[in-house]
C-alpha atoms as a PDB file:
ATOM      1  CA  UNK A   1       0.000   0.000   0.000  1.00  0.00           C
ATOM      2  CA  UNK A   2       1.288   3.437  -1.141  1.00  0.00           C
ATOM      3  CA  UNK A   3       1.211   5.890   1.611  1.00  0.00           C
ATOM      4  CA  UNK A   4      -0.536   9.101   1.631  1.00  0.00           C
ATOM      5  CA  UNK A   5       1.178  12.716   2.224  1.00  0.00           C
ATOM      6  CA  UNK A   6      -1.047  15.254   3.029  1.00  0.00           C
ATOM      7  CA  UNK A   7      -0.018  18.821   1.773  1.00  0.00           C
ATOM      8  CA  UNK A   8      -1.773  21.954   3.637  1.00  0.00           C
ATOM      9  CA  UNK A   9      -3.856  23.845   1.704  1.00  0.00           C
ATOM     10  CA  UNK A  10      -2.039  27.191  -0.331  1.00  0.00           C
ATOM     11  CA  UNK A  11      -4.250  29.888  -2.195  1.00  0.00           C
ATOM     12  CA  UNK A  12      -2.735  31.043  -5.196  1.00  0.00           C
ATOM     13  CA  UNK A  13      -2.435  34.222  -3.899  1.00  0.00           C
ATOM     14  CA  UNK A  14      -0.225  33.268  -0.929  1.00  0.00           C
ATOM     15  CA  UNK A  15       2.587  31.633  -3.241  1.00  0.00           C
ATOM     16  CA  UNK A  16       1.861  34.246  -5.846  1.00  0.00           C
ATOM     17  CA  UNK A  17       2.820  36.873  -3.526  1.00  0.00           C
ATOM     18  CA  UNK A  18       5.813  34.861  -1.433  1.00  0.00           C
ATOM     19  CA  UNK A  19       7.925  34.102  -5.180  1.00  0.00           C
ATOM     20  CA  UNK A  20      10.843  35.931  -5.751  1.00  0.00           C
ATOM     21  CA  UNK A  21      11.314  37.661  -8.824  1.00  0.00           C
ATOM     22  CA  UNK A  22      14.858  38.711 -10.369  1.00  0.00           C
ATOM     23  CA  UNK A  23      15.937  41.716 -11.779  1.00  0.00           C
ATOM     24  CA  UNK A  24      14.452  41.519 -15.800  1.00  0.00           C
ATOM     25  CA  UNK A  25      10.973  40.640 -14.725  1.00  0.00           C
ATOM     26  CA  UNK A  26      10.755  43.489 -11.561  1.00  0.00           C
ATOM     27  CA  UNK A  27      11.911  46.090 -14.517  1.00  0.00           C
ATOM     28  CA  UNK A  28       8.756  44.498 -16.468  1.00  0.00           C
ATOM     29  CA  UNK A  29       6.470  44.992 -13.874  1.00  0.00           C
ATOM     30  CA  UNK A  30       7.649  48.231 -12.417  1.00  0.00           C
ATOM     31  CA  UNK A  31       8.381  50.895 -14.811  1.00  0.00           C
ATOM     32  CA  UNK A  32      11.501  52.221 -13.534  1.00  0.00           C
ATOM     33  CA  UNK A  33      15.010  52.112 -14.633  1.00  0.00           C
ATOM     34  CA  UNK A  34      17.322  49.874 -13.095  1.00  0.00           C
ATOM     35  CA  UNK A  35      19.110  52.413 -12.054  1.00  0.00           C
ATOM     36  CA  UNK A  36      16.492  54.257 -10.529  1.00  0.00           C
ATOM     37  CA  UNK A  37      15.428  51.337  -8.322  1.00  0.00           C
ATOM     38  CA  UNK A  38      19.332  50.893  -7.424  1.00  0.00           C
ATOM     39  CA  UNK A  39      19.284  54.561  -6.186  1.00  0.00           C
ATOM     40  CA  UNK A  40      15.781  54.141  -4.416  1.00  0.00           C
ATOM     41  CA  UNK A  41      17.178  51.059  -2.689  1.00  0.00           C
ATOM     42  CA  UNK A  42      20.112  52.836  -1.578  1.00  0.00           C
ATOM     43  CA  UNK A  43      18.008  55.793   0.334  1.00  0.00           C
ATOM     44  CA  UNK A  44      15.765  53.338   1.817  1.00  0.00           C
ATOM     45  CA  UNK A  45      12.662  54.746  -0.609  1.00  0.00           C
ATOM     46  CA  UNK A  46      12.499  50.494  -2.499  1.00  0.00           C
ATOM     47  CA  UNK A  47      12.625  47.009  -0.965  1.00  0.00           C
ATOM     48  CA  UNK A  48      16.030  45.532  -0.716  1.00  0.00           C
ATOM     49  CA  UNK A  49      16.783  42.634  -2.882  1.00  0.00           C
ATOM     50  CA  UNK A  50      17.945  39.043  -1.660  1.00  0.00           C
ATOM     51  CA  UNK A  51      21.217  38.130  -2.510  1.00  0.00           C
ATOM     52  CA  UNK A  52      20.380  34.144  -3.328  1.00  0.00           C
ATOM     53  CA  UNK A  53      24.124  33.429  -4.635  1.00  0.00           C
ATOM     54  CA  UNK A  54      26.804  35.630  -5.615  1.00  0.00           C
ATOM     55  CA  UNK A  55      25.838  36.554  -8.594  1.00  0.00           C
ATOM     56  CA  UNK A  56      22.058  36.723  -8.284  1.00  0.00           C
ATOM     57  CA  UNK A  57      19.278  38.748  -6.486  1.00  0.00           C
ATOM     58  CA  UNK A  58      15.780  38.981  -6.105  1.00  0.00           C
ATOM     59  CA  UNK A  59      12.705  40.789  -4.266  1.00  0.00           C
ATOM     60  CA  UNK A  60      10.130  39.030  -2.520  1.00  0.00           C
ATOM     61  CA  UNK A  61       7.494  39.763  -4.464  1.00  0.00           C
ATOM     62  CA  UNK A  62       5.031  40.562  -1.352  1.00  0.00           C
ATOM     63  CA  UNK A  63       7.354  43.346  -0.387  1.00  0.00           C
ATOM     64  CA  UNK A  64       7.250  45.098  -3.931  1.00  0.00           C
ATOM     65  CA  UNK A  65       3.292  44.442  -3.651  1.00  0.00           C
ATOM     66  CA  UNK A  66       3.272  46.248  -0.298  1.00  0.00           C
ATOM     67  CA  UNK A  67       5.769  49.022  -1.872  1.00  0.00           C
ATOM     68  CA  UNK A  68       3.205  49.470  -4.330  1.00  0.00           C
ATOM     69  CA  UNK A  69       0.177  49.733  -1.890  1.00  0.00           C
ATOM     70  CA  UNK A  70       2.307  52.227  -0.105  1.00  0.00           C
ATOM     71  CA  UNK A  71       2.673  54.756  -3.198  1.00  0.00           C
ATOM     72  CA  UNK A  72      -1.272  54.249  -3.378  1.00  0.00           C
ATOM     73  CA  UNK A  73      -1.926  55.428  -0.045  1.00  0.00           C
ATOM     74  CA  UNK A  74       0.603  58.229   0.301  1.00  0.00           C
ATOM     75  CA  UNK A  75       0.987  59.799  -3.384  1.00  0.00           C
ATOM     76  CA  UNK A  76       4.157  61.559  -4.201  1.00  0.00           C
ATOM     77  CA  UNK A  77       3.801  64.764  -5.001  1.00  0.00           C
ATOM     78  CA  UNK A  78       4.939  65.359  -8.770  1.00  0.00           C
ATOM     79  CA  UNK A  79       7.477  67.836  -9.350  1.00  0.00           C
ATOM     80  CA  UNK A  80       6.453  70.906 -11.482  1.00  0.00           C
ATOM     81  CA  UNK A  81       7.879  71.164 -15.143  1.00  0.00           C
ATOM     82  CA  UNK A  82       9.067  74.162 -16.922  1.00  0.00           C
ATOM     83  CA  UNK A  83       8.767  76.370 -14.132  1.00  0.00           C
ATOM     84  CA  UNK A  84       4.819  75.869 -14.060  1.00  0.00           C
ATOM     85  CA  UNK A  85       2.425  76.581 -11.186  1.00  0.00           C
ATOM     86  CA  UNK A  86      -0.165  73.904 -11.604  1.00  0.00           C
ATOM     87  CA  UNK A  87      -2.214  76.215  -9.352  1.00  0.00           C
ATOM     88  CA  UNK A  88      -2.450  79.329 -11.843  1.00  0.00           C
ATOM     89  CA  UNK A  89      -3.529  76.897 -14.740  1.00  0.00           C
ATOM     90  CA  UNK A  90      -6.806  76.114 -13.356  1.00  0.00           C
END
């Protein structure tokens, strides 16, 4: 007789958001340059990747999901171009 192995239950959504994702597909989702997201990391303003050998890295992709919900709640305000007040347009 074969025995049985019982897995617990995962939603989709729970491994969907615990995967890490490398480099090329975070500059797919998020449109930013790399090099923006290297400076953002290095103030503290992006998630910090996880060095999984030495020559590879990778973001948990709950934390960018939660980076995400953060710039939702708490706009940045955009910068004005050209000298424009956005104010005297109106």
């Amino acid at each position: 007789m074969a025995k049985r192995t019982t897995k617990p239950p995962t939603t989709t959504a729970d491994t969907a958001d615990d995967r890490i994702v490398e480099t090329a597909e975070l500059l797919q989702r998020i449109p930013l340059d790399r090099s923006t997201i290297w400076r953002m990391t290095q103030e503290g303003r992006f998630p910090k990747p996880l060095q999984l050998t030495r020559s590879r890295i990778g973001w948990r992709w709950s934390a960018i999901l939660a980076w995400m919900r953060e710039r939702e709640q708490e706009p940045i305000t955009p910068r004005a171009y050209f000298g424009r007040d956005e104010s005297k347009s109106a």
